[in-house]
N, C-alpha and C. Protein backbone atom coordinates (compact mmCIF):
# COMPACT_ATOMS: atom_id res chain seq x y z
N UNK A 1 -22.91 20.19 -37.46
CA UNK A 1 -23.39 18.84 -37.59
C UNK A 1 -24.61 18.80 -38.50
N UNK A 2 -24.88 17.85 -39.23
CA UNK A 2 -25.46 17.53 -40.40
C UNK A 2 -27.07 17.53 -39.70
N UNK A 3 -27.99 17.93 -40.06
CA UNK A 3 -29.61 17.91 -39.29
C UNK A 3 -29.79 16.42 -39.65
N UNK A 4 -29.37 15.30 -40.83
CA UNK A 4 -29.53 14.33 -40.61
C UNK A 4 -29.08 13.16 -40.13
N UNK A 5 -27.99 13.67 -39.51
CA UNK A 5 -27.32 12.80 -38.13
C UNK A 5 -28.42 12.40 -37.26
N UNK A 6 -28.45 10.81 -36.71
CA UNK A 6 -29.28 10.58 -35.36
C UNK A 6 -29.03 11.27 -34.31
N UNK A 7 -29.97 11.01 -33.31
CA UNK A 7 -29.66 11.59 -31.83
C UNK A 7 -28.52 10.81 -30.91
N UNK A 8 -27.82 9.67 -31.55
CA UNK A 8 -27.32 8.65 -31.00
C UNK A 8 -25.53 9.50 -31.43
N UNK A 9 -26.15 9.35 -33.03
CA UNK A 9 -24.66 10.20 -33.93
C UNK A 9 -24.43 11.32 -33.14
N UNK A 10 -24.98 12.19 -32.90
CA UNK A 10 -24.84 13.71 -32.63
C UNK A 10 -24.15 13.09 -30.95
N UNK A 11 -24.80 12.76 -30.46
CA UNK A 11 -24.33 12.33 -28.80
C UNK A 11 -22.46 11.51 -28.80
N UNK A 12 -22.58 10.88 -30.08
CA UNK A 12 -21.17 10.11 -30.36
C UNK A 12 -20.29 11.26 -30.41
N UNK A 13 -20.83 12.06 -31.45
CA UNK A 13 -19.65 13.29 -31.60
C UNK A 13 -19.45 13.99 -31.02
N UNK A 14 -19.78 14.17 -29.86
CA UNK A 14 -19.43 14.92 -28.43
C UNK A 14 -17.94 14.33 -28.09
N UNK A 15 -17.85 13.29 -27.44
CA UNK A 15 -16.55 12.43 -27.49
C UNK A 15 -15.42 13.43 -28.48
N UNK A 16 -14.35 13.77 -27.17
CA UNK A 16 -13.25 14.53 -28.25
C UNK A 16 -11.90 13.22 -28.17
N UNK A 17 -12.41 12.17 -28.07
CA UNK A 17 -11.72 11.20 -28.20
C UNK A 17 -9.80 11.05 -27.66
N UNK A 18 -9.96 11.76 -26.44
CA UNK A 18 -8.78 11.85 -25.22
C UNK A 18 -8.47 10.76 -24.31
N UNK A 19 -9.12 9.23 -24.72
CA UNK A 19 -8.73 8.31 -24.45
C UNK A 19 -8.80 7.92 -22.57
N UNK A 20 -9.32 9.26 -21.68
CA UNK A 20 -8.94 9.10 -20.37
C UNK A 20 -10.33 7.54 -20.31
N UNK A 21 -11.10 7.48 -20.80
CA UNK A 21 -11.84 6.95 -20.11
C UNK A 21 -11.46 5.13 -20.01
N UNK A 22 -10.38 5.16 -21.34
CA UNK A 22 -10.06 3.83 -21.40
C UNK A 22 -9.08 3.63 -20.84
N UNK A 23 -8.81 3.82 -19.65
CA UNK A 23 -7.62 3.91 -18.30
C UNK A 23 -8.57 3.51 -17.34
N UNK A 24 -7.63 2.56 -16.36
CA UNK A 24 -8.20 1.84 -15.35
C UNK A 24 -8.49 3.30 -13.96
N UNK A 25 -8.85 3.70 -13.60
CA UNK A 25 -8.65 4.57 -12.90
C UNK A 25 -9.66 4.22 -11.56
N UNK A 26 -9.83 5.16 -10.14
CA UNK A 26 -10.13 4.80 -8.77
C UNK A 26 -10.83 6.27 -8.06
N UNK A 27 -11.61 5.93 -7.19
CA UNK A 27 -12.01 7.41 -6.67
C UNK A 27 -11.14 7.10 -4.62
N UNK A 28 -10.09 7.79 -4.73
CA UNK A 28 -9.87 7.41 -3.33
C UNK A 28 -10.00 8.82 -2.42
N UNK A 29 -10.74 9.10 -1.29
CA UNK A 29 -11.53 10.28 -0.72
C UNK A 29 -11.93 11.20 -2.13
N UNK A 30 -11.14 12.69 -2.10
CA UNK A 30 -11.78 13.32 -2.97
C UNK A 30 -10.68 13.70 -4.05
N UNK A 31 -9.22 12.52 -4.35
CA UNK A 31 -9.13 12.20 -5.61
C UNK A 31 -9.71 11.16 -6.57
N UNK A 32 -9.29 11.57 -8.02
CA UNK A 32 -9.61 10.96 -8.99
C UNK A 32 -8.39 10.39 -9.50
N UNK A 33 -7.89 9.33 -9.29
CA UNK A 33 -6.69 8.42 -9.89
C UNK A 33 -6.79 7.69 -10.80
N UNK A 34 -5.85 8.58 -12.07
CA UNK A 34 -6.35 7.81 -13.08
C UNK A 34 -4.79 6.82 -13.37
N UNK A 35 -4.53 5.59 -13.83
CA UNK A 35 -3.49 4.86 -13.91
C UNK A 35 -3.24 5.16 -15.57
N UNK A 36 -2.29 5.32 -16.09
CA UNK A 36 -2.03 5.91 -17.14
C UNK A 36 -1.04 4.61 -18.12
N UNK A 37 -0.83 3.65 -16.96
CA UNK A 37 0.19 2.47 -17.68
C UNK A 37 -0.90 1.39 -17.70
N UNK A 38 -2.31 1.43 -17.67
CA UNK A 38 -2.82 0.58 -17.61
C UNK A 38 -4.50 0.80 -18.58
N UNK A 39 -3.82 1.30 -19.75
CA UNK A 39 -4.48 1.45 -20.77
C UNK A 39 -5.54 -0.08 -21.48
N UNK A 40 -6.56 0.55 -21.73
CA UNK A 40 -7.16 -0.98 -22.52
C UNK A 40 -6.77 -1.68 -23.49
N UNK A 41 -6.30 -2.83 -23.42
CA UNK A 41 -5.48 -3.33 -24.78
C UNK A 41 -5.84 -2.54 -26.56
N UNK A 42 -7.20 -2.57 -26.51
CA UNK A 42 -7.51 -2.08 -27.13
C UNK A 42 -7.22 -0.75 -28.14
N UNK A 43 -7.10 -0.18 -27.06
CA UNK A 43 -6.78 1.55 -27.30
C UNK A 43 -5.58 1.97 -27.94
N UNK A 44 -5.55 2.53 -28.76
CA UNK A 44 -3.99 2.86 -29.40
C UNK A 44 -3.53 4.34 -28.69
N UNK A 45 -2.61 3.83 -28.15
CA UNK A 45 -2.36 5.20 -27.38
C UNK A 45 -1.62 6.03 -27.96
N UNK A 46 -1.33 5.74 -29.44
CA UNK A 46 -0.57 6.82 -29.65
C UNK A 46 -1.37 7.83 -30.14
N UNK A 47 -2.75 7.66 -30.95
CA UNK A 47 -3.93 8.08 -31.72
C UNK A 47 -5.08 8.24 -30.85
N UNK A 48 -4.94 7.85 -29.46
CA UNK A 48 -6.66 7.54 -28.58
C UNK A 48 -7.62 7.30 -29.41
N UNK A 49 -7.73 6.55 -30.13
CA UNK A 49 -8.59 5.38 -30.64
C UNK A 49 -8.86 4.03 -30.35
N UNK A 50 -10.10 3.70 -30.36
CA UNK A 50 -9.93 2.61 -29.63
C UNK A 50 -9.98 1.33 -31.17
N UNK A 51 -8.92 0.60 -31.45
CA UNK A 51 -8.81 -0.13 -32.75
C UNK A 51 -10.50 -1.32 -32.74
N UNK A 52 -10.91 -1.65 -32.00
CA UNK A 52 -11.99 -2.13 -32.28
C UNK A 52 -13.47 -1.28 -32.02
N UNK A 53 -13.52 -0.25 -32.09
CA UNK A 53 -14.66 0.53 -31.78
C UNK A 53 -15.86 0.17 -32.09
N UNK A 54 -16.43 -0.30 -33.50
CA UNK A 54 -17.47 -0.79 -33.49
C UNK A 54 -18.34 -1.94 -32.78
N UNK A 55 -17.55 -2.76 -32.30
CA UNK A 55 -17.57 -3.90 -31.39
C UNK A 55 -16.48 -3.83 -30.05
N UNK A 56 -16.70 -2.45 -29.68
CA UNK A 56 -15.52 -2.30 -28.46
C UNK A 56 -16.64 -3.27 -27.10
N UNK A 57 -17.95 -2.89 -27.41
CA UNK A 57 -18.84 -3.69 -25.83
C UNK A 57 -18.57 -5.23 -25.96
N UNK A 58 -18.73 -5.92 -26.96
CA UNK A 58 -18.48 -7.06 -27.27
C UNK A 58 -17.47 -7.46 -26.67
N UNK A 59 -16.22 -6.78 -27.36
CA UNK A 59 -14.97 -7.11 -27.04
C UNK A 59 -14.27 -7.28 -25.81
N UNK A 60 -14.71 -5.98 -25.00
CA UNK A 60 -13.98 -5.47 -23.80
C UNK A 60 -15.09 -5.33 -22.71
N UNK A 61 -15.04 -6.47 -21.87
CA UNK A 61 -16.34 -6.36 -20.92
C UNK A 61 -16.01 -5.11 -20.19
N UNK A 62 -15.07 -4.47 -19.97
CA UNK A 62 -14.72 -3.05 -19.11
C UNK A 62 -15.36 -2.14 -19.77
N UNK A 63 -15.84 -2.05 -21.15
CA UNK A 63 -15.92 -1.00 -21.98
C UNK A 63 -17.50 -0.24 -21.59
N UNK A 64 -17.79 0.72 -21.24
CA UNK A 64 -19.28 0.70 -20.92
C UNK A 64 -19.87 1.82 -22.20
N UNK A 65 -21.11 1.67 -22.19
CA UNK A 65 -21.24 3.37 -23.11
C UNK A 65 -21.71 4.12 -22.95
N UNK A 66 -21.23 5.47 -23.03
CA UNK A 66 -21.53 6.57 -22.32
C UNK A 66 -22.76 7.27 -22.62
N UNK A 67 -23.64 7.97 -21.57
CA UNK A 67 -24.90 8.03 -21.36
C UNK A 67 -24.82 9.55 -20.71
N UNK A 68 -26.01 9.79 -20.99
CA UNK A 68 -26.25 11.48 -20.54
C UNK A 68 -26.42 11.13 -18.72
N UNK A 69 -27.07 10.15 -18.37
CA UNK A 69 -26.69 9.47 -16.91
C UNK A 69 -25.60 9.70 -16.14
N UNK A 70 -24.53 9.55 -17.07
CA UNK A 70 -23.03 9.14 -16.24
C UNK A 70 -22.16 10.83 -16.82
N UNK A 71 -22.88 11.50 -17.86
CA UNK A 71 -21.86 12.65 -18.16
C UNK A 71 -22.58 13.76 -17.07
N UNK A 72 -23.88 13.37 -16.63
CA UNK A 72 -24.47 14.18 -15.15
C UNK A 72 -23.67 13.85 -13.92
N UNK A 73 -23.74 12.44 -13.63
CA UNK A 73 -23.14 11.75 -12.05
C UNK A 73 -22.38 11.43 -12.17
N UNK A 74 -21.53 10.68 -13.12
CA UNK A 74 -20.09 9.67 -12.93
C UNK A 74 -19.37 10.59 -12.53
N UNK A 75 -18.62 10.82 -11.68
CA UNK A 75 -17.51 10.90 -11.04
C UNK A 75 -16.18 11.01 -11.67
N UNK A 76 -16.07 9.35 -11.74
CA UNK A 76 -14.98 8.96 -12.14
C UNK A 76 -14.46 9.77 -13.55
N UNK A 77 -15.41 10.87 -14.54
CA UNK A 77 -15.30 11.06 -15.79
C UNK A 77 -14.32 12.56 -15.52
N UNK A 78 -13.20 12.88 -15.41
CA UNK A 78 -12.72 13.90 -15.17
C UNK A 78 -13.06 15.56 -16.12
N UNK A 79 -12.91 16.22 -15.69
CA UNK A 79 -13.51 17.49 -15.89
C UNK A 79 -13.00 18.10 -17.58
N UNK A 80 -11.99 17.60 -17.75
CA UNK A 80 -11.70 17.62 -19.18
C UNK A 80 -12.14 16.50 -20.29
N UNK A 81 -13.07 16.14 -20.07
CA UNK A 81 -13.93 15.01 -20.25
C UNK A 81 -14.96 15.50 -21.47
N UNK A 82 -15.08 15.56 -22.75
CA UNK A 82 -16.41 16.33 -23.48
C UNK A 82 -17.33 16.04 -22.97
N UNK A 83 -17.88 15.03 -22.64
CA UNK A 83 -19.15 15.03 -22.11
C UNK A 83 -19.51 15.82 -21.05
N UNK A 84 -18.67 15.56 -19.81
CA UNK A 84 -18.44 16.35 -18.84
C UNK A 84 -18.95 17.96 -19.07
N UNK A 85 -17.92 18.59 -20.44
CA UNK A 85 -18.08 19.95 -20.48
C UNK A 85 -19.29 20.42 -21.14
N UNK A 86 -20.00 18.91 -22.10
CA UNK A 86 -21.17 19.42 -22.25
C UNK A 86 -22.28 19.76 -21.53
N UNK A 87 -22.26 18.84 -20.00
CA UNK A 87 -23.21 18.52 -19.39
C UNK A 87 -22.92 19.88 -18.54
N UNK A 88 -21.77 20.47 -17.82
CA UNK A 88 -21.43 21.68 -17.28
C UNK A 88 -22.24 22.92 -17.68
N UNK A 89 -22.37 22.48 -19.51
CA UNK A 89 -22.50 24.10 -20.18
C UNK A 89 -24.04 24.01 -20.30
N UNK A 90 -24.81 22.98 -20.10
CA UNK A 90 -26.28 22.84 -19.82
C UNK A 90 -26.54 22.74 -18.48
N UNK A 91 -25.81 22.85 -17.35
CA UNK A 91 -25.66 22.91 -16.08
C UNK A 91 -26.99 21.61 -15.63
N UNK A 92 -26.55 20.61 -15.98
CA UNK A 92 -27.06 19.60 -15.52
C UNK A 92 -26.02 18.26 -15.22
N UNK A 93 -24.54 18.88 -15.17
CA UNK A 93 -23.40 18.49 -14.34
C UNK A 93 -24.06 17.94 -12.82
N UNK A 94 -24.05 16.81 -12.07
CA UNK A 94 -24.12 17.16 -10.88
C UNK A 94 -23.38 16.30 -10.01
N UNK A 95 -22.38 15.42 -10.40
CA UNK A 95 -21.43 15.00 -9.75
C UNK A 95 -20.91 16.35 -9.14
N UNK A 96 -19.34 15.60 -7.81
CA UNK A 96 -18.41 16.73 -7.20
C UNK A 96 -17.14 16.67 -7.86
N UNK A 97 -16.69 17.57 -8.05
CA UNK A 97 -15.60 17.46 -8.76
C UNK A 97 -14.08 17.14 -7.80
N UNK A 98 -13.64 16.33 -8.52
CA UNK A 98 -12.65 15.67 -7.89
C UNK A 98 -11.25 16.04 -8.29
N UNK A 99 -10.37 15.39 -7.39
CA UNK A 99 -9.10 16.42 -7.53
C UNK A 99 -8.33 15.13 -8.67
N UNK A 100 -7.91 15.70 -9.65
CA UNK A 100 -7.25 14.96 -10.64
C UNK A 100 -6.04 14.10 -10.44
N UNK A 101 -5.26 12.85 -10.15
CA UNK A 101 -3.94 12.62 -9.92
C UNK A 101 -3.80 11.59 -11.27
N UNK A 102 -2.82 11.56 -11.87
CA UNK A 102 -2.45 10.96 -13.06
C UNK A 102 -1.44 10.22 -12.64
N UNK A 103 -1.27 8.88 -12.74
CA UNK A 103 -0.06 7.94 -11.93
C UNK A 103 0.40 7.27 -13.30
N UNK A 104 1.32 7.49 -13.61
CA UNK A 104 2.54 7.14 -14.68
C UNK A 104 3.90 6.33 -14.16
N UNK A 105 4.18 5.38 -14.64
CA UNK A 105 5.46 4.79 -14.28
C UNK A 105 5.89 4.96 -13.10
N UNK A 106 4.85 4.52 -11.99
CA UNK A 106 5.02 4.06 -10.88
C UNK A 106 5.02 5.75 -10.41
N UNK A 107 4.58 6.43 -10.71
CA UNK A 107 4.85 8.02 -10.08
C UNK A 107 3.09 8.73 -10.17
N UNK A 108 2.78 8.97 -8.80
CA UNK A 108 1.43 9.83 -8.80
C UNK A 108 1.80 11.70 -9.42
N UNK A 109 0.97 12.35 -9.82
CA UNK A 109 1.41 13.83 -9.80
C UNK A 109 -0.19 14.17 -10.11
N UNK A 110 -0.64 14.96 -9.07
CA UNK A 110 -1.62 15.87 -9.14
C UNK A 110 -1.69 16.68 -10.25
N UNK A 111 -2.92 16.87 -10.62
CA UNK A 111 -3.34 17.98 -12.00
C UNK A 111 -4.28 18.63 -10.82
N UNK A 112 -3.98 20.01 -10.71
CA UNK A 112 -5.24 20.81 -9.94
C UNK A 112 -6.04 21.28 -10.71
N UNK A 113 -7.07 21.74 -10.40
CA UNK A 113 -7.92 22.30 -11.25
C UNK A 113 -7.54 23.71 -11.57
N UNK A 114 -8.16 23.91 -12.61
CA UNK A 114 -8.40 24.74 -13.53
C UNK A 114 -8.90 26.53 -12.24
N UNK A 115 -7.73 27.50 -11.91
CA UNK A 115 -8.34 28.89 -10.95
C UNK A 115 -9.50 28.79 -11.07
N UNK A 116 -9.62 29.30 -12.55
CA UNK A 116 -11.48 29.55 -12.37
C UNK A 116 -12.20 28.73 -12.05
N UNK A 117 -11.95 27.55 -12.09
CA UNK A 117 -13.05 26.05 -11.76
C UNK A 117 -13.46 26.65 -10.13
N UNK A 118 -12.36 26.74 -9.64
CA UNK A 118 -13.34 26.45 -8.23
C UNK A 118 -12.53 25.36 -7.26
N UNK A 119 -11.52 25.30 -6.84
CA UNK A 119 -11.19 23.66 -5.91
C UNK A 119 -12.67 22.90 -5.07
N UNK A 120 -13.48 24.14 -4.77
CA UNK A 120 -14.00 23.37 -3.70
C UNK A 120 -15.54 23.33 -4.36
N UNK A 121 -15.67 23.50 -5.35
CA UNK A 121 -17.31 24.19 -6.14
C UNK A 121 -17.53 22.60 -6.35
N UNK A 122 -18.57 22.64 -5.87
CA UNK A 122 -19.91 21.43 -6.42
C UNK A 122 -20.98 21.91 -7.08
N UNK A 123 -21.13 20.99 -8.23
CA UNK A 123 -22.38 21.51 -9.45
C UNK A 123 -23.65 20.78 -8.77
């Protein structure tokens, strides 16, 4: 990354742009349900881009923006998440990690974590 990128730029390009966050998703006990048919109009799902990005807050009152705040605590941000893995690899992660379920065309299916992760490890 360029030394004259902002601190704002450099924080943008973290984002590996995997689209989970623009899915309606739920924390129910200690899954993470993410709804996968209920994408933001916005979002092109074939590219995970979101087609209005520069004015996505404007646009999409759902849309929030992501903060070193929420890549520490949010929850809801699943573990394959860049931010997530940045905040892990500075170990200032401190949400619990939650068990992944991906619900597609009316069908739930668990994603477990990752052996090495840990099922039961809290950061």
């Amino acid at each position: 990354m360029s030394s004259s990128m902002s601190c704002a730029d450099r924080w943008e390009n973290i984002c590996s742009r995997c689209g989970m966050c623009c899915h309606e998703k739920v924390i129910y006990g200690d899954e993470l349900i993410y709804d996968m048919d209920s994408a933001c109009e916005f979002l092109d799902v074939l590219t995970n881009f979101c087609m209005v990005y520069p004015a996505r807050f404007r646009k999409c009152p759902r849309c929030r923006k992501m903060t070193l705040w929420k890549a520490m605590m949010a929850a809801w941000l699943p573990e394959s998440c860049a931010y997530v893995q940045w905040a892990r690899r500075h170990h200032i992660r401190l949400a619990s990690r939650l068990r992944l379920v991906i619900a597609e065309d009316g069908f739930c299916k668990a994603v477990l974590p990752d052996e090495d992760e840990g099922e039961s490890e809290n950061v």
